[in-house]
Protein backbone atom coordinates (compact mmCIF):
# COMPACT_ATOMS: atom_id res chain seq x y z
CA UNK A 1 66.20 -79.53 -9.09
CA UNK A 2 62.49 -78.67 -8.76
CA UNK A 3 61.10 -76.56 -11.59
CA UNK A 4 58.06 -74.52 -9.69
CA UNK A 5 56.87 -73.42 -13.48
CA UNK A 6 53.21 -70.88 -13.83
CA UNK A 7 51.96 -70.64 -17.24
CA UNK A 8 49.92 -67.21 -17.28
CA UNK A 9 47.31 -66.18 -20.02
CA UNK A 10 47.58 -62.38 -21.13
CA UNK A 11 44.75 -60.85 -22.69
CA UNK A 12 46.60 -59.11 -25.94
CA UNK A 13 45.99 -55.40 -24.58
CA UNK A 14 47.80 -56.29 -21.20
CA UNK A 15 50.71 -57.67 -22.78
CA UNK A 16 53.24 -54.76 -22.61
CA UNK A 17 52.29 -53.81 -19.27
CA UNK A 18 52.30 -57.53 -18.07
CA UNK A 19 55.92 -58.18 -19.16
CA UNK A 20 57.02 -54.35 -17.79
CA UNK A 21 55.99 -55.70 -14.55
CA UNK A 22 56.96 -59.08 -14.51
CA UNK A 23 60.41 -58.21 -15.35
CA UNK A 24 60.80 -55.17 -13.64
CA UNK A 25 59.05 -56.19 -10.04
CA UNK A 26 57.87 -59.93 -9.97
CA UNK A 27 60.18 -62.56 -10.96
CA UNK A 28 62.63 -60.25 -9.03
CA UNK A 29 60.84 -59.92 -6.12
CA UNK A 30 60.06 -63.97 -6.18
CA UNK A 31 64.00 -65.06 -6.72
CA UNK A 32 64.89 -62.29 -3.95
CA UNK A 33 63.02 -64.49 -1.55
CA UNK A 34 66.64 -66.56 -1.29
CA UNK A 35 64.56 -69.76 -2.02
CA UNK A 36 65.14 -70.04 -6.20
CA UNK A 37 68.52 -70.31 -7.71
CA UNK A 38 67.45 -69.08 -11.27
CA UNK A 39 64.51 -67.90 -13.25
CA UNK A 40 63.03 -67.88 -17.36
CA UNK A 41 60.13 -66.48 -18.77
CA UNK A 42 59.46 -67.56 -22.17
CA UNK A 43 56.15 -67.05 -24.30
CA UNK A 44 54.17 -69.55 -25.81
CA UNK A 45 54.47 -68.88 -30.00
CA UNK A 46 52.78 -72.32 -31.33
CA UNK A 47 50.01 -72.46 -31.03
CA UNK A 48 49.19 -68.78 -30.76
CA UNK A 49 46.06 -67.08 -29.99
CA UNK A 50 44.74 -63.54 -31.60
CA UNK A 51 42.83 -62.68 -28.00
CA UNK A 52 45.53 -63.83 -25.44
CA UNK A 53 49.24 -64.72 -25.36
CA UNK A 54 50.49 -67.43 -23.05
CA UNK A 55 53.93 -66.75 -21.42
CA UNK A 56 55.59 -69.75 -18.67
CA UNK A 57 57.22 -67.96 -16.20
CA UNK A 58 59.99 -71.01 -14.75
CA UNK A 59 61.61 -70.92 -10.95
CA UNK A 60 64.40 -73.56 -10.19
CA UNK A 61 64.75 -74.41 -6.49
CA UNK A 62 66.95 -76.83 -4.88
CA UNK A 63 64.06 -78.52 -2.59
CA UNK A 64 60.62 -79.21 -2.44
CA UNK A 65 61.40 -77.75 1.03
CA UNK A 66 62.22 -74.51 0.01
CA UNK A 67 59.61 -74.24 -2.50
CA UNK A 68 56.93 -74.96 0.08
CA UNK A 69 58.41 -72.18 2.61
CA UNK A 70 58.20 -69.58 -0.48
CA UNK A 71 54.57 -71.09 -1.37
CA UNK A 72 53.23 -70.22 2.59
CA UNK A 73 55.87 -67.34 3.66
CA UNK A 74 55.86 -65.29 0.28
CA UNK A 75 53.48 -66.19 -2.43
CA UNK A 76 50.53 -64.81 -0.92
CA UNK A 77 51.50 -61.71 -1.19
CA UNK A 78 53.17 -61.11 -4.40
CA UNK A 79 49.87 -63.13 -5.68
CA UNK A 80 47.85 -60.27 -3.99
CA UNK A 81 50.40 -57.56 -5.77
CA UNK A 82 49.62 -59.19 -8.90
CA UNK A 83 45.96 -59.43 -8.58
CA UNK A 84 45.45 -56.22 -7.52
CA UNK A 85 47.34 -54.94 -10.96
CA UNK A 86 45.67 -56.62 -13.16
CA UNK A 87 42.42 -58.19 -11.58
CA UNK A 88 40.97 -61.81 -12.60
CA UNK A 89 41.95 -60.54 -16.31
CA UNK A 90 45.27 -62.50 -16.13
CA UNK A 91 45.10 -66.12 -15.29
CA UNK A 92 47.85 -68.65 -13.93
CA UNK A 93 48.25 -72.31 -13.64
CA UNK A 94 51.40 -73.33 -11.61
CA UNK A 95 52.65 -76.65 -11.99
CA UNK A 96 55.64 -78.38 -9.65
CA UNK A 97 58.04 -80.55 -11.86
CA UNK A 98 61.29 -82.23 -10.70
CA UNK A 99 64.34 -82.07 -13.22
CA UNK A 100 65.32 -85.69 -13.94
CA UNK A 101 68.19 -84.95 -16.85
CA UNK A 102 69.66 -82.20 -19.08
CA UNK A 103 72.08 -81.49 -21.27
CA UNK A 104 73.91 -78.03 -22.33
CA UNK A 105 75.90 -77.09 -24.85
């Protein structure tokens, strides 16, 4: 499983309006694509910041194949969405990891 994961830094007066549209619109519109099986958005608590808050924002695909088609076919324009919302006041870092073992209980 690939783990297409982007860690995003909120400035704290964005923060309700951030998470209203990331899980209203964005990680819907990104897992609609067809290309990720399942999503998570979790926020950073430790360490933790009084300007910003850090949330990780984690897509699970099946193929470095399909994650490239989404990164050329869809991402540049739910990027642009997102920009235009909030401006260069949000910032990402998007990292590609590949799931080598897990356990659930």
């Amino acid at each position: 499983m690939i783990i297409y994961q982007v860690e995003v830094t909120v400035p704290q007066d964005l923060v309700e309006q951030w998470l209203d549209y990331m899980t209203s619109h964005h990680i819907d519109d990104v897992v609609n694509t067809g290309l990720f099986v399942s999503s998570e958005l979790v926020r950073v608590v430790d360490p933790s910041w009084d300007e910003h808050v850090v949330f990780r924002v984690r897509y699970s695909c099946e193929s470095h194949d399909k994650l490239s088609r989404y990164r050329s076919e869809f991402a540049p324009a739910l990027m642009a969405d997102h920009t235009r919302i909030f401006g260069d006041r949000v910032s990402a870092v998007r990292t590609v990891t590949e799931k080598v073992w897990s356990t659930h209980r």
